[in-house]
Protein backbone atom coordinates (compact mmCIF):
# COMPACT_ATOMS: atom_id res chain seq x y z
CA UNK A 1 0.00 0.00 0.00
CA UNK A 2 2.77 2.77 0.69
CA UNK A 3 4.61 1.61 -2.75
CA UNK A 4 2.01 2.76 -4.49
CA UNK A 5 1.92 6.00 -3.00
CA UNK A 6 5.57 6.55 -3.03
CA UNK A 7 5.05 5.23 -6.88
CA UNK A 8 2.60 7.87 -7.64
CA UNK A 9 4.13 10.39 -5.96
CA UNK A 10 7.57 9.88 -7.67
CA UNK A 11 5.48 9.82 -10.99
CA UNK A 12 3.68 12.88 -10.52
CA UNK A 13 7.05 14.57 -11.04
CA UNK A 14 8.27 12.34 -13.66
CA UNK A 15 4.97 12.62 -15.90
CA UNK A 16 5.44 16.85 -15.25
CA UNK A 17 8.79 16.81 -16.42
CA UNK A 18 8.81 14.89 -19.66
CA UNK A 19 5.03 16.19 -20.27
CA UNK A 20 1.68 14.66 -20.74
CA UNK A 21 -0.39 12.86 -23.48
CA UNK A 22 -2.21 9.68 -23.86
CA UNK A 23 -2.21 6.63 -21.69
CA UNK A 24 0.23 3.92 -22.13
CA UNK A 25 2.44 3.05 -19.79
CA UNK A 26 0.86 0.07 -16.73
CA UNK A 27 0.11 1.28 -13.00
CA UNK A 28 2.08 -1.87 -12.04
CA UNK A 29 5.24 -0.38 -13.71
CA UNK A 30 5.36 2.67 -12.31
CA UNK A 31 4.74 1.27 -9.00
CA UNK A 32 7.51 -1.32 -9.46
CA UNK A 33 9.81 1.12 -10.55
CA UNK A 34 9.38 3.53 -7.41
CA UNK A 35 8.47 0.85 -4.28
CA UNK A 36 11.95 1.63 -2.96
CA UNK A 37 11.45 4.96 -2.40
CA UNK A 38 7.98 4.07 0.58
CA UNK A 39 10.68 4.35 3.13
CA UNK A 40 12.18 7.76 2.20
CA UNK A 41 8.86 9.35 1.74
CA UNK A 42 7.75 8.48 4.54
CA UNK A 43 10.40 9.43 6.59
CA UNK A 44 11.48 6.19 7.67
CA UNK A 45 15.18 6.80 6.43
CA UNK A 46 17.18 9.87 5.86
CA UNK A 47 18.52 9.48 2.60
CA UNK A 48 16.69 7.13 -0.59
CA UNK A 49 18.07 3.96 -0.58
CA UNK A 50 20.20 3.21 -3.72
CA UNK A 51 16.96 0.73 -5.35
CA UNK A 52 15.01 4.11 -5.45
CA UNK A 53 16.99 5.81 -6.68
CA UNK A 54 17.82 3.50 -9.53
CA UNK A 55 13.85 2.88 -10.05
CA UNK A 56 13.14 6.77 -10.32
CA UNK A 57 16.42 6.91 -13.16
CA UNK A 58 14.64 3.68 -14.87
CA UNK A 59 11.33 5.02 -14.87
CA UNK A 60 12.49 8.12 -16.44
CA UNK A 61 13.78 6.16 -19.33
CA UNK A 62 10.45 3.95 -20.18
CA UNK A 63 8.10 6.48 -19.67
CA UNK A 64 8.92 8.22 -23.22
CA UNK A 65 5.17 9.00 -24.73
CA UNK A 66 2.92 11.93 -24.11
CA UNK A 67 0.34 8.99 -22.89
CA UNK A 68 2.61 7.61 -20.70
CA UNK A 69 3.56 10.37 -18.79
CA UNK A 70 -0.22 11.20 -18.26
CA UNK A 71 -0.80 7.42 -17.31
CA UNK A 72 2.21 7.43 -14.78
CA UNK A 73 0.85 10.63 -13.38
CA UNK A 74 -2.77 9.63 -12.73
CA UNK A 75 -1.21 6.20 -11.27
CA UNK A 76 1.07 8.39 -8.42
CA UNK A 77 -1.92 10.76 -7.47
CA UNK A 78 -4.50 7.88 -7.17
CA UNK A 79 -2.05 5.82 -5.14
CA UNK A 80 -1.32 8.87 -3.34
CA UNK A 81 -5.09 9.12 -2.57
CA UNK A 82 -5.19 6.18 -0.49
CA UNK A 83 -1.99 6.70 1.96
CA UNK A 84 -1.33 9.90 4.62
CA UNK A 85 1.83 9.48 5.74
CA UNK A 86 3.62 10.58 2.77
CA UNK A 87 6.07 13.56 3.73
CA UNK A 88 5.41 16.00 1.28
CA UNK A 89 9.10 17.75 1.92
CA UNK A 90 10.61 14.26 1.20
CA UNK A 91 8.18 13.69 -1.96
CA UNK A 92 9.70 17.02 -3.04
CA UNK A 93 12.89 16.72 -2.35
CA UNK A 94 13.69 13.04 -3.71
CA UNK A 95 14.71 13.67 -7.25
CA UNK A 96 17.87 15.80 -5.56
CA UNK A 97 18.51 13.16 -3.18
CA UNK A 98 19.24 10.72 -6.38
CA UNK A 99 21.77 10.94 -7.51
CA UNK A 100 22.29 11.44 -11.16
CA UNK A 101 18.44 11.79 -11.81
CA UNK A 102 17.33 14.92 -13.71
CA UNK A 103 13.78 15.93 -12.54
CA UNK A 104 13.22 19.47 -12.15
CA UNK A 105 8.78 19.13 -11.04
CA UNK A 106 8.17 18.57 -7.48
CA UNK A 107 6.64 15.61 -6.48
CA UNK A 108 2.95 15.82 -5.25
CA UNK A 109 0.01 14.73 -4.86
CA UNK A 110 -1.88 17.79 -5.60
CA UNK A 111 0.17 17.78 -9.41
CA UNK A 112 -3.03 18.27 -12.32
CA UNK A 113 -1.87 15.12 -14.85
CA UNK A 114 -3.90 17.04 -17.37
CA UNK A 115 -1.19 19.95 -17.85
């Protein structure tokens, strides 16, 4: 239940930085690519472990299309929807915390996946 959040979350930011079109990409992907990150974002560990951090670079890399990015995006904010205990300062400040991984959005769960 907290991947997904931490999934959506990290997507949220992905799907605003690469931009938004039709669906493509699966929920279980995203999720899969970001479950590493549950413990960062919610404050269960100072730094993302190294498995996050790799996820977030991967998912950057598969989530190419227009409709993939929106799909990815609607994934983190309805996962995000369901847990509380994100911390929205850690969801923000994960993509500097990597690493290596270029995302310049903030992470959040109030992100509109239709701009």
């Amino acid at each position: 239940m907290m991947k997904g959040l931490a999934t959506c979350l990290l997507v949220v930011l992905v799907a605003h930085q690469l931009g938004l079109q039709a669906r493509a990409i699966e929920c279980t992907t995203v999720i899969e690519s970001l479950v590493q990150c549950v413990t960062y974002l919610i404050g269960a560990a100072d730094q993302p472990a190294a498995a996050c951090c790799a996820g977030m670079k991967h998912l950057t890399q598969i989530v190419a299309t227009a409709a993939d990015k929106r799909a990815a995006c609607d994934c983190i904010k309805n996962e995000a929807a369901v847990f509380h205990n994100i911390n929205e300062e850690a969801a923000t400040k994960l993509p500097g915390a990597c690493c290596c991984v270029t995302i310049s959005v903030p992470i959040s769960s109030n992100t509109n996946c239709s701009k």
